[in-house]
PDB file of N, CA and C in Angstrom:
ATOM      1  N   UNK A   1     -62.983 -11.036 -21.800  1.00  0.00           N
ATOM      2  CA  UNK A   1     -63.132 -10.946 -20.361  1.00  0.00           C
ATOM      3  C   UNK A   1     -64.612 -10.980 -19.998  1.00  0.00           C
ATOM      4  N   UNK A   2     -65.061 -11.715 -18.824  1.00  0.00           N
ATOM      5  CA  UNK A   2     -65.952 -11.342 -18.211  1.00  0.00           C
ATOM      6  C   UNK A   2     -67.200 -10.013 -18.388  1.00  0.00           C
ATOM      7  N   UNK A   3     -68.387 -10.500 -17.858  1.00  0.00           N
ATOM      8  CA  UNK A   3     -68.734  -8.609 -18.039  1.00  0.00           C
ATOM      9  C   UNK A   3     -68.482  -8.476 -16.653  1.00  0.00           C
ATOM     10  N   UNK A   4     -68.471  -8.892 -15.634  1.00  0.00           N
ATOM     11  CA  UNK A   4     -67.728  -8.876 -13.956  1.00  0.00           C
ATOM     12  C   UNK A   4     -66.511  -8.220 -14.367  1.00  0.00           C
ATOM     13  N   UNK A   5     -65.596  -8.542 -15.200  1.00  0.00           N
ATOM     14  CA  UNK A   5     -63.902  -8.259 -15.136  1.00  0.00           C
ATOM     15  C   UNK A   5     -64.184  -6.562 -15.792  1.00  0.00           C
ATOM     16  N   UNK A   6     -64.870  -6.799 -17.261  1.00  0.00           N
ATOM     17  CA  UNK A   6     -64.999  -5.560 -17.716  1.00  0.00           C
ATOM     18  C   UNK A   6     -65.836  -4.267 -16.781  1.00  0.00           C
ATOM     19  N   UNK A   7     -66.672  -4.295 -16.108  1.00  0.00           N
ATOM     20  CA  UNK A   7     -67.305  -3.591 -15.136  1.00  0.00           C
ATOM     21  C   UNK A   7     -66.688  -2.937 -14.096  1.00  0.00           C
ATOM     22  N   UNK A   8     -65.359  -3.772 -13.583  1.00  0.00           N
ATOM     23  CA  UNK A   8     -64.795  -3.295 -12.892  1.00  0.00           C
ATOM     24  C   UNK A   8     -63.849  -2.264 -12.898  1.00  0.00           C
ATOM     25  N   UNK A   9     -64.164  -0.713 -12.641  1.00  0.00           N
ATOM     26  CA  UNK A   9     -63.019   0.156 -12.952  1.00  0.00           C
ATOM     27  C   UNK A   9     -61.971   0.150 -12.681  1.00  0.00           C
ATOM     28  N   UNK A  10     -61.315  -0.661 -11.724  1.00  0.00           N
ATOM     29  CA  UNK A  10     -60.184  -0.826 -11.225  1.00  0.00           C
ATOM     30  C   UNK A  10     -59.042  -1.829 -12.969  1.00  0.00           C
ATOM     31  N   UNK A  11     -60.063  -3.180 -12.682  1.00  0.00           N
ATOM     32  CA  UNK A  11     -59.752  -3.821 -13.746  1.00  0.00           C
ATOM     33  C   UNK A  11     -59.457  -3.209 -15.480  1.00  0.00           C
ATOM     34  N   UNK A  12     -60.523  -2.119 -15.494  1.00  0.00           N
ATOM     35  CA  UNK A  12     -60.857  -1.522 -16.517  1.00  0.00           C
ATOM     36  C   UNK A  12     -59.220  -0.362 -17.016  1.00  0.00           C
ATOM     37  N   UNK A  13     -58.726   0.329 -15.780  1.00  0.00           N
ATOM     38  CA  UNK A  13     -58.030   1.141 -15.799  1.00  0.00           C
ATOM     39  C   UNK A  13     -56.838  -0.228 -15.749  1.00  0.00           C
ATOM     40  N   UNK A  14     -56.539  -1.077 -15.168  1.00  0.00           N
ATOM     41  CA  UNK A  14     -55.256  -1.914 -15.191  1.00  0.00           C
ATOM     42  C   UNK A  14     -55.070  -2.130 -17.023  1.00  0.00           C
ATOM     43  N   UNK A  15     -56.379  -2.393 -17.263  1.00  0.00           N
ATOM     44  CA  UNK A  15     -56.464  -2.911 -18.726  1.00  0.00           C
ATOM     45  C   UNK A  15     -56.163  -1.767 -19.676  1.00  0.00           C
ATOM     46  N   UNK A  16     -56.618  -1.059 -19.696  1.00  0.00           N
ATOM     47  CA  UNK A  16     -55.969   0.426 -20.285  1.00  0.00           C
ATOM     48  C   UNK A  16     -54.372   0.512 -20.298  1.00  0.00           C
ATOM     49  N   UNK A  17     -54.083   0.373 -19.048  1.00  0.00           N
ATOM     50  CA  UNK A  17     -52.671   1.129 -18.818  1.00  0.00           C
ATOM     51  C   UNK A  17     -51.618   0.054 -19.398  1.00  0.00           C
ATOM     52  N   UNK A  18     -51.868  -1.399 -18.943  1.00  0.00           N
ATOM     53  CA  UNK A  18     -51.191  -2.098 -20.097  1.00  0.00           C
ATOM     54  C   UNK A  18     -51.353  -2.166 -21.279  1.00  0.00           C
ATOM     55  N   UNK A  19     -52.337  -1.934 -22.020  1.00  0.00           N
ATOM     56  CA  UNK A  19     -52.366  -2.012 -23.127  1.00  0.00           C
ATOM     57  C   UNK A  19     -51.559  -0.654 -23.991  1.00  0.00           C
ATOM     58  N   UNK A  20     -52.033   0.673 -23.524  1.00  0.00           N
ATOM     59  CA  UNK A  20     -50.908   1.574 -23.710  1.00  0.00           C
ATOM     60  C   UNK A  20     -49.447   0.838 -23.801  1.00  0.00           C
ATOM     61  N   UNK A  21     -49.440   0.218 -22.355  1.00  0.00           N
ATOM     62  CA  UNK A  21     -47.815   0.239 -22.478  1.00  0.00           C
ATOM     63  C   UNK A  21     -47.076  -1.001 -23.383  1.00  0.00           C
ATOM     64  N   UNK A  22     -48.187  -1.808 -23.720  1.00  0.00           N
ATOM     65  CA  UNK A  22     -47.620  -2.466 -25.100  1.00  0.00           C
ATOM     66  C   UNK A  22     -47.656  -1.921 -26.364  1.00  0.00           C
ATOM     67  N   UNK A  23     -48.366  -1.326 -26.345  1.00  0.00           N
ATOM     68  CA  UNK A  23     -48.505  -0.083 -27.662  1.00  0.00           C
ATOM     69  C   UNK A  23     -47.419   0.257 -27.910  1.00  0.00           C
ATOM     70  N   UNK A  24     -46.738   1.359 -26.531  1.00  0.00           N
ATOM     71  CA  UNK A  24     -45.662   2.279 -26.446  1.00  0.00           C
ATOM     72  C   UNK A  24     -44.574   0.993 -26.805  1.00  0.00           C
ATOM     73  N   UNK A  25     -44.132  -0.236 -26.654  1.00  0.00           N
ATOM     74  CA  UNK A  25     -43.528  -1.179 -26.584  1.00  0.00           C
ATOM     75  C   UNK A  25     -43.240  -1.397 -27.951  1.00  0.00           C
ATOM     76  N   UNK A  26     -44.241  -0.732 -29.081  1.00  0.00           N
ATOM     77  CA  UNK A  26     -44.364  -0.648 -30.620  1.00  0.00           C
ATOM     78  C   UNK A  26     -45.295  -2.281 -30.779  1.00  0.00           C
ATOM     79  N   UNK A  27     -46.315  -2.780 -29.948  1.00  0.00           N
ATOM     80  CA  UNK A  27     -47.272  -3.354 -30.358  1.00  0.00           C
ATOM     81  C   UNK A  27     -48.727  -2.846 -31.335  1.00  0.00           C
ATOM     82  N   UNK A  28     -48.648  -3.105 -32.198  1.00  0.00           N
ATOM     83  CA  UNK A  28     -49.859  -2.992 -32.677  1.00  0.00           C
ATOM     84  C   UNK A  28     -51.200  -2.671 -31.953  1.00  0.00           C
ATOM     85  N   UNK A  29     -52.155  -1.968 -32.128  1.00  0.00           N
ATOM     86  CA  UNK A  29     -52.933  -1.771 -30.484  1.00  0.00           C
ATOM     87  C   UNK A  29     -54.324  -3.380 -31.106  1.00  0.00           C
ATOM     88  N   UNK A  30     -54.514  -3.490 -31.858  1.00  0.00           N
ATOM     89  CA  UNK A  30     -54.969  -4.767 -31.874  1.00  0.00           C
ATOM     90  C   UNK A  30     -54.783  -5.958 -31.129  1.00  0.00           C
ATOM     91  N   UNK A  31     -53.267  -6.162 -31.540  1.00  0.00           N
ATOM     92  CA  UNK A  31     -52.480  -7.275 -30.652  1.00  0.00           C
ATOM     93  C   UNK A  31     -52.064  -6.952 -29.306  1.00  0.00           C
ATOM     94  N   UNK A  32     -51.892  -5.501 -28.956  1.00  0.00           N
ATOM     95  CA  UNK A  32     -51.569  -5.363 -27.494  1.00  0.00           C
ATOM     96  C   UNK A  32     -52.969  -5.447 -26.659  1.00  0.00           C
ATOM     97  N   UNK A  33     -54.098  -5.287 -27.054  1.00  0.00           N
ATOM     98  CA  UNK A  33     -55.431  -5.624 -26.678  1.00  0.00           C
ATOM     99  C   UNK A  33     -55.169  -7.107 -26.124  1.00  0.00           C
ATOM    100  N   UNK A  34     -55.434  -7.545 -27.224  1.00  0.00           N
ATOM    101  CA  UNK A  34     -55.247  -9.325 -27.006  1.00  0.00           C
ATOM    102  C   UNK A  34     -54.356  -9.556 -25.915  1.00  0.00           C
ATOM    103  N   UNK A  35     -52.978  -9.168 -26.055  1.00  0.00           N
ATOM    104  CA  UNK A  35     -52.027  -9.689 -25.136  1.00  0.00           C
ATOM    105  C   UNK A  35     -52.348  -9.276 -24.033  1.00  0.00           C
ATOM    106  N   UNK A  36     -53.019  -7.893 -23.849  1.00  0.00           N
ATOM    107  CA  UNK A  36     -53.302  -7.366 -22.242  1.00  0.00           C
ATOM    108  C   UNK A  36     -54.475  -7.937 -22.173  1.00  0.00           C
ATOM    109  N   UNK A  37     -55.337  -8.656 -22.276  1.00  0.00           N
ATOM    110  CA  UNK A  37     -56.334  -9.268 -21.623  1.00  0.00           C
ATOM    111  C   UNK A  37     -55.743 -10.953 -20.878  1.00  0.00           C
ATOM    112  N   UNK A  38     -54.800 -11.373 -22.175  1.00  0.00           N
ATOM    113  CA  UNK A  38     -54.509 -12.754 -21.846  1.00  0.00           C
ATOM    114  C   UNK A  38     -53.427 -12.348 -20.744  1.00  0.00           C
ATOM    115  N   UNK A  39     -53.030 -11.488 -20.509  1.00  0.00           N
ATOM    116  CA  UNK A  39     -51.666 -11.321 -19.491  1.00  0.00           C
ATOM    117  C   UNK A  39     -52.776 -11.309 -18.122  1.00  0.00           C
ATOM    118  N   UNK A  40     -53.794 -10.129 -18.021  1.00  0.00           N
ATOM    119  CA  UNK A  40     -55.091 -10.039 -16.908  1.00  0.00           C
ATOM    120  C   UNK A  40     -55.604 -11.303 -16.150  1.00  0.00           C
ATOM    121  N   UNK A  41     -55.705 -12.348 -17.672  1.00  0.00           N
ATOM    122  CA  UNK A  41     -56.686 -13.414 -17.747  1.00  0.00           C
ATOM    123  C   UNK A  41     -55.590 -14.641 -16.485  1.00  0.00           C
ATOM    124  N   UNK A  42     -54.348 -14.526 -16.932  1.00  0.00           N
ATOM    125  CA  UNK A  42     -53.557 -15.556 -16.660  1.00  0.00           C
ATOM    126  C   UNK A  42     -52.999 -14.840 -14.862  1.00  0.00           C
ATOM    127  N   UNK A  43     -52.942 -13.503 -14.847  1.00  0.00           N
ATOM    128  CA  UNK A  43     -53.240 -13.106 -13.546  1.00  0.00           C
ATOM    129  C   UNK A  43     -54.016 -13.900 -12.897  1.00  0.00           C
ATOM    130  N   UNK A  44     -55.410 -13.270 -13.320  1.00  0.00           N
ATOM    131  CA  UNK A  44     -56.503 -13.877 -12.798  1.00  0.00           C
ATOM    132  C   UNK A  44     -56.639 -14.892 -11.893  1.00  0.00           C
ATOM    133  N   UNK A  45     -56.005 -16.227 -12.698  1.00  0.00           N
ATOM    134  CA  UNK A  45     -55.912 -18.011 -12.765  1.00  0.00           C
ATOM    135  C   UNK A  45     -55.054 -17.956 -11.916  1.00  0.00           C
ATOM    136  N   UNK A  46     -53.699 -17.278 -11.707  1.00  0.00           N
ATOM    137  CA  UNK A  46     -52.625 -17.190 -10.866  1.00  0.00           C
ATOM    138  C   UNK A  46     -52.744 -17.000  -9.536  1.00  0.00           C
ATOM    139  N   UNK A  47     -53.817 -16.246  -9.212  1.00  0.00           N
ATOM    140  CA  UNK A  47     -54.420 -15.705  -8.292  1.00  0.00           C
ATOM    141  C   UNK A  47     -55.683 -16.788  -7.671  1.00  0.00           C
ATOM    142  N   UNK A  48     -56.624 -16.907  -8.539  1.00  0.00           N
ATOM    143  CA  UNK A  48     -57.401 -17.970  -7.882  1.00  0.00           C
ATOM    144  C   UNK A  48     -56.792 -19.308  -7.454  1.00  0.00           C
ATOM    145  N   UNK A  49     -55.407 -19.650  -8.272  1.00  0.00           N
ATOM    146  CA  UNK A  49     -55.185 -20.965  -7.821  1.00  0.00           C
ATOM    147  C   UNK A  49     -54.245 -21.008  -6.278  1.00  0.00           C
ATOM    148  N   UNK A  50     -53.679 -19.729  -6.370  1.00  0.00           N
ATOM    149  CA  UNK A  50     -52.884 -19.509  -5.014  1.00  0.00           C
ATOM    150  C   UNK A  50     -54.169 -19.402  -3.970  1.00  0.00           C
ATOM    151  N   UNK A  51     -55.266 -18.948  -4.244  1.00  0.00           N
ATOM    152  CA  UNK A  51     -56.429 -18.693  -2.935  1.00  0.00           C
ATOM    153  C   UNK A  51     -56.724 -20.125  -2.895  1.00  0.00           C
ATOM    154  N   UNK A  52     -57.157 -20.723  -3.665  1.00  0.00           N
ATOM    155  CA  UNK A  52     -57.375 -22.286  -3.778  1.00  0.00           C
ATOM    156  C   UNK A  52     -56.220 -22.910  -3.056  1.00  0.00           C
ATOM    157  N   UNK A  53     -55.013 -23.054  -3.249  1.00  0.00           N
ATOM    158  CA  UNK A  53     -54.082 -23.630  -2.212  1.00  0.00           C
ATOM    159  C   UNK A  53     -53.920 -23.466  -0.968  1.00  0.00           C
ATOM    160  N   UNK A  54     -54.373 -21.659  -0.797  1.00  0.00           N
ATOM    161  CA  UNK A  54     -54.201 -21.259   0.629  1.00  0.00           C
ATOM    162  C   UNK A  54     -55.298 -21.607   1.219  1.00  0.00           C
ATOM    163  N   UNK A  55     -56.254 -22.085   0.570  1.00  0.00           N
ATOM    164  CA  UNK A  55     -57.878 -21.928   1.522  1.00  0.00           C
ATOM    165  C   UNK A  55     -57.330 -23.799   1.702  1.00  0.00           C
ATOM    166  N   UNK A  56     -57.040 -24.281   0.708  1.00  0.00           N
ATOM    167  CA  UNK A  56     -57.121 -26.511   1.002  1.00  0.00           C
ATOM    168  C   UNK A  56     -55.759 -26.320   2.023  1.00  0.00           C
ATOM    169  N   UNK A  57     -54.941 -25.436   2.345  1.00  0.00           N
ATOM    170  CA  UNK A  57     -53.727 -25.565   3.160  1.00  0.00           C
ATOM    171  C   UNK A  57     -54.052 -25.157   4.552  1.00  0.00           C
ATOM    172  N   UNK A  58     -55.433 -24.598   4.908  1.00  0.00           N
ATOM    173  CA  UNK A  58     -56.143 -23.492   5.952  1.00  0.00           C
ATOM    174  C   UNK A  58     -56.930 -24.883   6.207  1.00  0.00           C
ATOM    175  N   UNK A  59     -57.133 -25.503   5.676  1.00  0.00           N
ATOM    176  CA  UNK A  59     -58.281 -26.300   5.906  1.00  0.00           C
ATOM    177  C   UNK A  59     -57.842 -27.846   6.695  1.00  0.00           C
ATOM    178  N   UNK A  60     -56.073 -28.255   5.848  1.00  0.00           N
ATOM    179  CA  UNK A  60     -55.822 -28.933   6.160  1.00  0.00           C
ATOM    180  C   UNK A  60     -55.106 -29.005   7.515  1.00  0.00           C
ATOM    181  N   UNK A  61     -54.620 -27.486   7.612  1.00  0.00           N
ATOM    182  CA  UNK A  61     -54.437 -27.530   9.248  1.00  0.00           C
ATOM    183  C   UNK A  61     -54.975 -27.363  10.433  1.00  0.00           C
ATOM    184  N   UNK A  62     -56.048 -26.519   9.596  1.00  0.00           N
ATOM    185  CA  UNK A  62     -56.905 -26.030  11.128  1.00  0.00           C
ATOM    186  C   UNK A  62     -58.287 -27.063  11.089  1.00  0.00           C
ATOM    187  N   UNK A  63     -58.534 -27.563  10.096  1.00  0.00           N
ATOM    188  CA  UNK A  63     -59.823 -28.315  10.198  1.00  0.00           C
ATOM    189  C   UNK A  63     -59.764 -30.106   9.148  1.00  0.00           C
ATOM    190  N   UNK A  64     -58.719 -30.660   9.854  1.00  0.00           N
ATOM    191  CA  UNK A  64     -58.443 -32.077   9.133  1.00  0.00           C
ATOM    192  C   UNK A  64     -59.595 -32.629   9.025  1.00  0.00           C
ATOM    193  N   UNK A  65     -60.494 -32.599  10.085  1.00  0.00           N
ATOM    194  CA  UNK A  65     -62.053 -33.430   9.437  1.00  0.00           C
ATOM    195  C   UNK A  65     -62.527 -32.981   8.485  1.00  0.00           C
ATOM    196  N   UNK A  66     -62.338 -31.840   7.559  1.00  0.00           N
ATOM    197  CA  UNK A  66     -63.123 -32.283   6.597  1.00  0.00           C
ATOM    198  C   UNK A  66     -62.110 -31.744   5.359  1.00  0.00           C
ATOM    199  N   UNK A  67     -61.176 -31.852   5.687  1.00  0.00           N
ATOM    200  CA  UNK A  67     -59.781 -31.335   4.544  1.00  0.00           C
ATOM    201  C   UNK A  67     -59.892 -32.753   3.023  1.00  0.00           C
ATOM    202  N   UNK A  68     -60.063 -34.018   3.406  1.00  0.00           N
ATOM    203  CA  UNK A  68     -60.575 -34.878   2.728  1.00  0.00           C
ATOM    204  C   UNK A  68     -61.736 -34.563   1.751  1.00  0.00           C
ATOM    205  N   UNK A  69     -62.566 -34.450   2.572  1.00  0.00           N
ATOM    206  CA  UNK A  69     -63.854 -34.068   2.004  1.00  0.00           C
ATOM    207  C   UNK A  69     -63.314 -32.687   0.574  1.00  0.00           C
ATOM    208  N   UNK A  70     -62.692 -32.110   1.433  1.00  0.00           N
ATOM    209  CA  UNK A  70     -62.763 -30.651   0.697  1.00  0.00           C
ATOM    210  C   UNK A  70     -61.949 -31.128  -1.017  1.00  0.00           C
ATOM    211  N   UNK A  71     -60.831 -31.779  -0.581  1.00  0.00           N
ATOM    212  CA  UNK A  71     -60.395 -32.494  -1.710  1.00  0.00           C
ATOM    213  C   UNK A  71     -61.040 -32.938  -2.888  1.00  0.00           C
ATOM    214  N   UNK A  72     -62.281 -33.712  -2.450  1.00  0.00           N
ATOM    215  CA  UNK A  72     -62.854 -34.575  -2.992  1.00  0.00           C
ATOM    216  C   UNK A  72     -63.722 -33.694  -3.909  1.00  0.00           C
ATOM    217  N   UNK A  73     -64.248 -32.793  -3.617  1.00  0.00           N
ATOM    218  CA  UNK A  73     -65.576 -31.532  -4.048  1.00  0.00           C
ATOM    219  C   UNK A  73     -64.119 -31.034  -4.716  1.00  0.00           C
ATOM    220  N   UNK A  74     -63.048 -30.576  -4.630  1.00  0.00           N
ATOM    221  CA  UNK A  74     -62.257 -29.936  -5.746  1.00  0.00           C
ATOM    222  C   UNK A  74     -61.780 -30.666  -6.961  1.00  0.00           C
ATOM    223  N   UNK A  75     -61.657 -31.802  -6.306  1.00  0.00           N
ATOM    224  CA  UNK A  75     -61.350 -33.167  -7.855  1.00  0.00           C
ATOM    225  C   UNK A  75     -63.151 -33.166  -8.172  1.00  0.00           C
ATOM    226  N   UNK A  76     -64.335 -33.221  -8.208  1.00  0.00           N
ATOM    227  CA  UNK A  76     -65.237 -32.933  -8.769  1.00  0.00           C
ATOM    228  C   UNK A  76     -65.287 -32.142  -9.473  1.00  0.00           C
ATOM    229  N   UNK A  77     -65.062 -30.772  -8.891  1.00  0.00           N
ATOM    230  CA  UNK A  77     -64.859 -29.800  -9.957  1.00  0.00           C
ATOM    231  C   UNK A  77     -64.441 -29.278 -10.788  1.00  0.00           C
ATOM    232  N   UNK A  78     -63.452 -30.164 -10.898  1.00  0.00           N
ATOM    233  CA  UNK A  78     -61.963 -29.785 -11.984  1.00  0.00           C
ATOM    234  C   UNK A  78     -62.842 -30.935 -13.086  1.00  0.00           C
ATOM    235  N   UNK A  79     -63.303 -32.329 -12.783  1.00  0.00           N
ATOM    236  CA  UNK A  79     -64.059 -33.198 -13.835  1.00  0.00           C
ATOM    237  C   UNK A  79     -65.462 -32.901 -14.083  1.00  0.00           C
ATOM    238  N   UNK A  80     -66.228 -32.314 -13.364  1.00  0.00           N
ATOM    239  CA  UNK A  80     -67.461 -31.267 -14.236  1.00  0.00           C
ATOM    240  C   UNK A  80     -66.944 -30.238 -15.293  1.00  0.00           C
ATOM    241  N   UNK A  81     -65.723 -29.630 -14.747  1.00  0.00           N
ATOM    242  CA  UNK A  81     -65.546 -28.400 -16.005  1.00  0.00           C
ATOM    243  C   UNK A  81     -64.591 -29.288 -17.064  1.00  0.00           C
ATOM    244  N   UNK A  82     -64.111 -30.164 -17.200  1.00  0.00           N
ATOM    245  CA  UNK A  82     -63.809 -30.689 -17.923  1.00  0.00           C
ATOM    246  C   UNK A  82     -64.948 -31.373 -19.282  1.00  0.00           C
ATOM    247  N   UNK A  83     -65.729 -32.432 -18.524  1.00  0.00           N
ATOM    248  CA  UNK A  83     -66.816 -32.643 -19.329  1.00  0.00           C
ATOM    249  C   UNK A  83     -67.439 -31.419 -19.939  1.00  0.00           C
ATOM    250  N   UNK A  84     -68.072 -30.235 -18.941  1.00  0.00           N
ATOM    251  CA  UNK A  84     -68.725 -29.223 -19.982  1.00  0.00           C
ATOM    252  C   UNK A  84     -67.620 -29.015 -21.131  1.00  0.00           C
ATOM    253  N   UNK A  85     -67.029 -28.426 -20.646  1.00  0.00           N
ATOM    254  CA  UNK A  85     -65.557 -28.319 -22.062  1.00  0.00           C
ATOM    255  C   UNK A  85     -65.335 -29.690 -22.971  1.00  0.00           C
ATOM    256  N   UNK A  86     -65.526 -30.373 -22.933  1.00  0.00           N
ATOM    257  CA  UNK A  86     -65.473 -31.255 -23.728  1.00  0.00           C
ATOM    258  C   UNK A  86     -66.630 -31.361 -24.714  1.00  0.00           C
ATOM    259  N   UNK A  87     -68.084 -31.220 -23.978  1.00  0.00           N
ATOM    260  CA  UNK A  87     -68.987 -31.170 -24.379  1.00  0.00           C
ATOM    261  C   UNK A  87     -69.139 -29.692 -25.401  1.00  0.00           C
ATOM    262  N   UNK A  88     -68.852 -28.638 -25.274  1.00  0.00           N
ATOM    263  CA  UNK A  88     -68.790 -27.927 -25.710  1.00  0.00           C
ATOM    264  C   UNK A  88     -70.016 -27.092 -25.346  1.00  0.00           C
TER     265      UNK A  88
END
């Protein structure tokens, strides 16, 4: 995680309390680590991509002049982080 994600006590205590409760689940606390970050992580993504839909769906109704535009800067950005990732 992040040091943003880890910093956050809120985040910090979510991350705790699942991980306990995969423990209690008879996970290994190694592997329930892992799994409670990737469960956080995939939150996370779940969450930004719904704000991302709601903000290009806000945009496309209340402000069509530049809902195009806005498109265009989000297909950019999805092929910049691609190349870095590729690039490694």
């Amino acid at each position: 995680m992040s040091i943003e994600a880890t910093s956050d006590p809120i985040r910090q205590e979510a991350l705790a309390g699942l991980i306990a409760s995969l423990v209690n689940q008879g996970h290994p606390l190694q592997y329930a680590q892992v799994m409670a970050t990737s469960i956080i992580f995939q939150t996370d993504l779940d969450l930004r991509n719904a704000q991302m839909a709601r903000l290009l769906n806000w945009l496309k109704q209340e402000h069509e002049d530049i809902y195009a535009s806005s498109l265009v800067i989000v297909e950019e950005t999805r092929e910049e982080f691609e190349h870095r990732v590729q690039k490694g």
